[in-house]
N, C-alpha and C. Protein backbone atom coordinates (compact mmCIF):
# COMPACT_ATOMS: atom_id res chain seq x y z
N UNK A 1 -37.70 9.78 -10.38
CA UNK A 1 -36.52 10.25 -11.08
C UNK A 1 -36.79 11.64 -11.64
N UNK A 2 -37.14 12.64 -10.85
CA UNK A 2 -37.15 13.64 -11.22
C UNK A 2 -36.37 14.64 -11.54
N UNK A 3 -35.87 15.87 -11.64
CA UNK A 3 -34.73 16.59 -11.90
C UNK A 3 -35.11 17.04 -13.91
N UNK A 4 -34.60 18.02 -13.83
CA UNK A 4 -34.44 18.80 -15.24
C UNK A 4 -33.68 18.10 -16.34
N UNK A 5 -32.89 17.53 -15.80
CA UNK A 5 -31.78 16.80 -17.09
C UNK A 5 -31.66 15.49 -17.39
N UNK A 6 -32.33 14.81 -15.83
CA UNK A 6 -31.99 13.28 -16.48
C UNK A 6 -32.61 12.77 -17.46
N UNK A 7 -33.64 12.80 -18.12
CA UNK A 7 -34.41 12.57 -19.13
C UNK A 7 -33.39 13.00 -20.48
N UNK A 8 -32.95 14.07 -20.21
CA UNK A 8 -32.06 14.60 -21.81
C UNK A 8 -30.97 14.11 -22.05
N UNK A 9 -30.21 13.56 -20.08
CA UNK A 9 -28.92 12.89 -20.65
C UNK A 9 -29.25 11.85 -21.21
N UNK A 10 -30.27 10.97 -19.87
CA UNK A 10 -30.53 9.58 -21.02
C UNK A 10 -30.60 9.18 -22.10
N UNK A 11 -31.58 10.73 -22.89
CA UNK A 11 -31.71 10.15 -24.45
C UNK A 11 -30.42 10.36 -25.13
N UNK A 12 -29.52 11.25 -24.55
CA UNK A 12 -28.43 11.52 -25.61
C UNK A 12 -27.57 10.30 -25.26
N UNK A 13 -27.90 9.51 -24.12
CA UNK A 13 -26.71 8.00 -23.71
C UNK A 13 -28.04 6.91 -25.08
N UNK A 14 -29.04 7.38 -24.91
CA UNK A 14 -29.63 6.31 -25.84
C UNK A 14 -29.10 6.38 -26.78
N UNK A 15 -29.17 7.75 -27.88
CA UNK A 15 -28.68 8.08 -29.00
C UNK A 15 -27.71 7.49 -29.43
N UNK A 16 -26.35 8.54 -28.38
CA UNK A 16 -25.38 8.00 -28.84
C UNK A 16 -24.38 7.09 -28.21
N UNK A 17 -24.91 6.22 -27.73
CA UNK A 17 -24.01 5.00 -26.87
C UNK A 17 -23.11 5.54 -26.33
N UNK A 18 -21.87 4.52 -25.94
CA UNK A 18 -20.87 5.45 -25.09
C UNK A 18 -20.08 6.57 -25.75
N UNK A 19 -20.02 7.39 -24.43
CA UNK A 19 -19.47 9.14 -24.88
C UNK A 19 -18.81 9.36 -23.55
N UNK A 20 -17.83 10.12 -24.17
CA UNK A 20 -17.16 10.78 -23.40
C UNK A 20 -17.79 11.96 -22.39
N UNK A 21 -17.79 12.55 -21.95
CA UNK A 21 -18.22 14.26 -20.87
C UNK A 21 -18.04 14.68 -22.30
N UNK A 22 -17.27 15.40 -22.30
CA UNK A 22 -16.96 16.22 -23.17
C UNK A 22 -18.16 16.25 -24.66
N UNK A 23 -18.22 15.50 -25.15
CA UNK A 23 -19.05 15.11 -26.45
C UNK A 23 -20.75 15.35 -25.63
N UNK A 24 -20.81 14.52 -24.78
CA UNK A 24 -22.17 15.20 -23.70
C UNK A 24 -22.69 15.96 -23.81
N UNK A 25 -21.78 16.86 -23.04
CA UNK A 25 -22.09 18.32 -22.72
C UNK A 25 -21.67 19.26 -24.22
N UNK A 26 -21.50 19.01 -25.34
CA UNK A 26 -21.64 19.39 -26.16
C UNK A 26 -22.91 19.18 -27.21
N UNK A 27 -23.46 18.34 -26.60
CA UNK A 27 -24.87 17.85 -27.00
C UNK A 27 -26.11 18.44 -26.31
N UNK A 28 -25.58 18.55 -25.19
CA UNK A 28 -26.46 19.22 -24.50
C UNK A 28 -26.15 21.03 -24.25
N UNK A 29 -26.17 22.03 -25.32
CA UNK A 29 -25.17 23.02 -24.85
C UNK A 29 -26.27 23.81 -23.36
N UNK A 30 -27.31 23.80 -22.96
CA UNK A 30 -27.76 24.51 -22.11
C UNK A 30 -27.30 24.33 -21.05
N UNK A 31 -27.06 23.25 -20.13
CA UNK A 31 -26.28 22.44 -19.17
C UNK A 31 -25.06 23.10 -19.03
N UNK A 32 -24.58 23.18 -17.35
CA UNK A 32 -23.28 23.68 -16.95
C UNK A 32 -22.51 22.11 -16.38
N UNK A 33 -21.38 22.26 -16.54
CA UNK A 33 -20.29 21.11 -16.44
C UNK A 33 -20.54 20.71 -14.91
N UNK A 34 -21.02 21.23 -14.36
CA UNK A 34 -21.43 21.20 -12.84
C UNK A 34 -22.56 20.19 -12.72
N UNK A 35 -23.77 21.19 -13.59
CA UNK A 35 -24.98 20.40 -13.18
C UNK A 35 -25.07 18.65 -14.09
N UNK A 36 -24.16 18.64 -15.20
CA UNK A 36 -23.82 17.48 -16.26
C UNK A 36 -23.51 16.39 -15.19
N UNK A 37 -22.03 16.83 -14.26
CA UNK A 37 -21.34 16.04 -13.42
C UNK A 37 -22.69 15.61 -12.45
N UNK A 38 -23.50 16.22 -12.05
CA UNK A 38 -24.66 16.08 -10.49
C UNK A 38 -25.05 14.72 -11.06
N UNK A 39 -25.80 15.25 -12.05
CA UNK A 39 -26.89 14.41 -13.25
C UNK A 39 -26.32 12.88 -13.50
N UNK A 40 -25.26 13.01 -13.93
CA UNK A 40 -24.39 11.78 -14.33
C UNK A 40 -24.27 10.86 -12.81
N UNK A 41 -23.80 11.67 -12.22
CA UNK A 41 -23.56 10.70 -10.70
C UNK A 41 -24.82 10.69 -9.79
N UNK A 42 -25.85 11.07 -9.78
CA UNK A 42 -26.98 10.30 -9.48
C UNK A 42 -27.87 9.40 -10.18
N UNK A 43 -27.39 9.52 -11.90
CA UNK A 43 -28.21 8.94 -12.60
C UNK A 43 -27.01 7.29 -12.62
N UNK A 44 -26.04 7.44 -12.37
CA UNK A 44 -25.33 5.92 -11.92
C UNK A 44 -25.29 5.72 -10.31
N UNK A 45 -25.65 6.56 -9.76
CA UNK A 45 -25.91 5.90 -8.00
C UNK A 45 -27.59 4.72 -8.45
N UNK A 46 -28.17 6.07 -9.00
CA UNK A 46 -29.58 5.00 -9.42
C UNK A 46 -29.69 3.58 -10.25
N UNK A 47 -28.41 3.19 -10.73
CA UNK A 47 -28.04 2.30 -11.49
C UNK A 47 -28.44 2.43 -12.87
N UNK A 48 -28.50 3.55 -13.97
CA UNK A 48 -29.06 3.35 -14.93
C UNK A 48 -27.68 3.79 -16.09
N UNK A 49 -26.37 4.27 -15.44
CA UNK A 49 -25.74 5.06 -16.36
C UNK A 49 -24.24 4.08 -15.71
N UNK A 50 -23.51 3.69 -16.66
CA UNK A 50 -22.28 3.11 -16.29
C UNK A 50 -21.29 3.96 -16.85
N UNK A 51 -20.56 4.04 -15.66
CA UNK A 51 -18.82 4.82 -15.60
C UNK A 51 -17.76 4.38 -16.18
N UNK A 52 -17.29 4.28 -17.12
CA UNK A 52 -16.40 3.27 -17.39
C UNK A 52 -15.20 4.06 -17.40
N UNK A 53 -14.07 4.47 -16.92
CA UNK A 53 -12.61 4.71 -16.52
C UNK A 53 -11.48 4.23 -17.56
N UNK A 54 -11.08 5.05 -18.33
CA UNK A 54 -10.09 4.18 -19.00
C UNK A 54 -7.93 4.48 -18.24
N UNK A 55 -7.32 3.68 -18.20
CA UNK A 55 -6.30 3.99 -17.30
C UNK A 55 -5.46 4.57 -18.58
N UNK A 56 -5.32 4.77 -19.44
CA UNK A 56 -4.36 5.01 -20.08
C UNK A 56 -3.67 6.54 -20.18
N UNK A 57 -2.80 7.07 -21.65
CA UNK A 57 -2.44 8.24 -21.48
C UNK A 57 -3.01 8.79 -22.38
N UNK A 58 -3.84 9.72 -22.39
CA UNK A 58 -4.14 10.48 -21.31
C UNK A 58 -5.75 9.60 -20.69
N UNK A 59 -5.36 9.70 -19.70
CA UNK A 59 -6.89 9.06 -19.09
C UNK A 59 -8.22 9.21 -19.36
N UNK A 60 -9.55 8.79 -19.49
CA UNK A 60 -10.07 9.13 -19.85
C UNK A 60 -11.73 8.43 -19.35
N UNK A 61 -12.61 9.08 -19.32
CA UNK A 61 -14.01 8.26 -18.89
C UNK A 61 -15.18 8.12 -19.86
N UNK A 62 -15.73 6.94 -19.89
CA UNK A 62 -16.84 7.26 -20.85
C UNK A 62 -18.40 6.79 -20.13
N UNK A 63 -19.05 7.45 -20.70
CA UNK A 63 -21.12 7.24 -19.73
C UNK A 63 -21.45 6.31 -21.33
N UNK A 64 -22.43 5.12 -20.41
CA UNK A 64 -22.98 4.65 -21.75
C UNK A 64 -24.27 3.91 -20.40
N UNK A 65 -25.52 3.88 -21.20
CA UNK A 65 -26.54 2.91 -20.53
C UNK A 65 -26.29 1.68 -20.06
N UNK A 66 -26.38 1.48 -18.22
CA UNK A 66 -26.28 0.33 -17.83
C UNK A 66 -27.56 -0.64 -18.42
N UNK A 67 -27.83 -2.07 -17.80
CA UNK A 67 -28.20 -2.94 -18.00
C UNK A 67 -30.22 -1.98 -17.61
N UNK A 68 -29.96 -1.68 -16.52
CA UNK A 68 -31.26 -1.05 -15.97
C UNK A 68 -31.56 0.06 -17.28
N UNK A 69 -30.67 1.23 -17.47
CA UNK A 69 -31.06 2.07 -18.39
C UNK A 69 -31.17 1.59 -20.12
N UNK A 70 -30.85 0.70 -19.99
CA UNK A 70 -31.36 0.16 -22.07
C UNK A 70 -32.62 -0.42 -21.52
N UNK A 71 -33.15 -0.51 -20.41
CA UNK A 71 -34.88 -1.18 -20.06
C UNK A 71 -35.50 0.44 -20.84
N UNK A 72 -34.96 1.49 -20.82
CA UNK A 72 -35.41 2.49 -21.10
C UNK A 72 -35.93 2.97 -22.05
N UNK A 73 -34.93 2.29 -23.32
CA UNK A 73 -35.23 2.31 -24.61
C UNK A 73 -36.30 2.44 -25.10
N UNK A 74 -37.20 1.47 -24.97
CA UNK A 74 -38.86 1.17 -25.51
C UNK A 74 -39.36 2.40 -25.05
N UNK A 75 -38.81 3.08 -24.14
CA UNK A 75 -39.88 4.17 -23.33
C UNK A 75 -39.60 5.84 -24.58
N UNK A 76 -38.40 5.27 -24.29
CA UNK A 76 -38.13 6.55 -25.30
C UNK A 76 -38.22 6.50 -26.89
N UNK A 77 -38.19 5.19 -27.22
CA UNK A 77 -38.44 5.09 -28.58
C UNK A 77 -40.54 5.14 -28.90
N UNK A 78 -40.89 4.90 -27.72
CA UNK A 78 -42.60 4.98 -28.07
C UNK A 78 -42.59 6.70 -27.64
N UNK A 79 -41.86 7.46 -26.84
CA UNK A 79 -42.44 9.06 -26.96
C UNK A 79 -42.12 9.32 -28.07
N UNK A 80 -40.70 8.87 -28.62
CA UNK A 80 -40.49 9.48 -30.24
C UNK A 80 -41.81 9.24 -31.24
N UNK A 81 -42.58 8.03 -31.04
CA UNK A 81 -43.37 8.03 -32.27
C UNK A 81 -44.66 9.00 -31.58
N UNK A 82 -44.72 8.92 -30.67
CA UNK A 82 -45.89 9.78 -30.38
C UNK A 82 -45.73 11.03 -30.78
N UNK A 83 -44.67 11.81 -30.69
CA UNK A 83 -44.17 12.97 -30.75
C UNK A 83 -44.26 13.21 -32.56
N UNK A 84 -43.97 12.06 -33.13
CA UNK A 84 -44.06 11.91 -34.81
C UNK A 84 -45.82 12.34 -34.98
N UNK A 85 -46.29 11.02 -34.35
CA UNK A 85 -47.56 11.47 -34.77
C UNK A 85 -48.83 12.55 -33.98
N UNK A 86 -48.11 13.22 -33.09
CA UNK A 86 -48.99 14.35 -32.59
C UNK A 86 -48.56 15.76 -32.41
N UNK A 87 -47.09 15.62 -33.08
CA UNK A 87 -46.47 17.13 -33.02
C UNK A 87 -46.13 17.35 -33.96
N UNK A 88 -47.36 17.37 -34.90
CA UNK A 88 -47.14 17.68 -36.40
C UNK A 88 -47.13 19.34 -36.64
C-alpha cells in the first residue's frame, strides 16, 4: 500500500470518522482534489475506505473506515505513542 497519501487519508478517516470530500481535503490542505479523488478510490477498491452516497437534496457522499480499515487503528494509535515518546 504504497503511494504518498494513503497513510494521511487514513489517519484523518481514523480521526475523524465519517467526512465528507470536502472537510478531507480541508484537512489535508497539501493534496489536489484530483490526487484526494485517486487516493480515496483505490484506498476503497483495496477495501479499507467505505463510500457511502447519500440520495437526497442536495446529494451528497461521505468516506469513513471500512471493516478492514478500523483493523488499522492499533497500528496508528501505537505510531502515535511512539512518536510521543521518541519525538520529543
Amino acid at each position: 500500500m504504497s503511494g504518498k497519501w494513503n497513510a494521511r487519508v487514513l489517519y484523518e478517516l481514523v480521526t475523524q470518522g465519517s467526512v465528507r470530500f470536502g472537510a478531507l481535503r480541508k484537512s489535508i490542505p497539501d493534496i489536489s482534489n484530483t490526487m484526494l479523488t485517486a487516493t480515496l478510490r483505490f484506498l476503497e477498491e483495496q477495501g479499507l475506505v467505505h463510500r457511502e452516497q447519500f440520495n437526497e437534496i442536495p446529494p451528497h457522499v461521505e468516506y469513513s473506515l471500512s471493516e478492514s480499515g478500523k483493523a488499522l487503528i492499533p497500528v496508528f494509535d501505537a505510531i502515535g505513542r511512539w512518536g510521543e515518546t521518541y519525538l520529543k
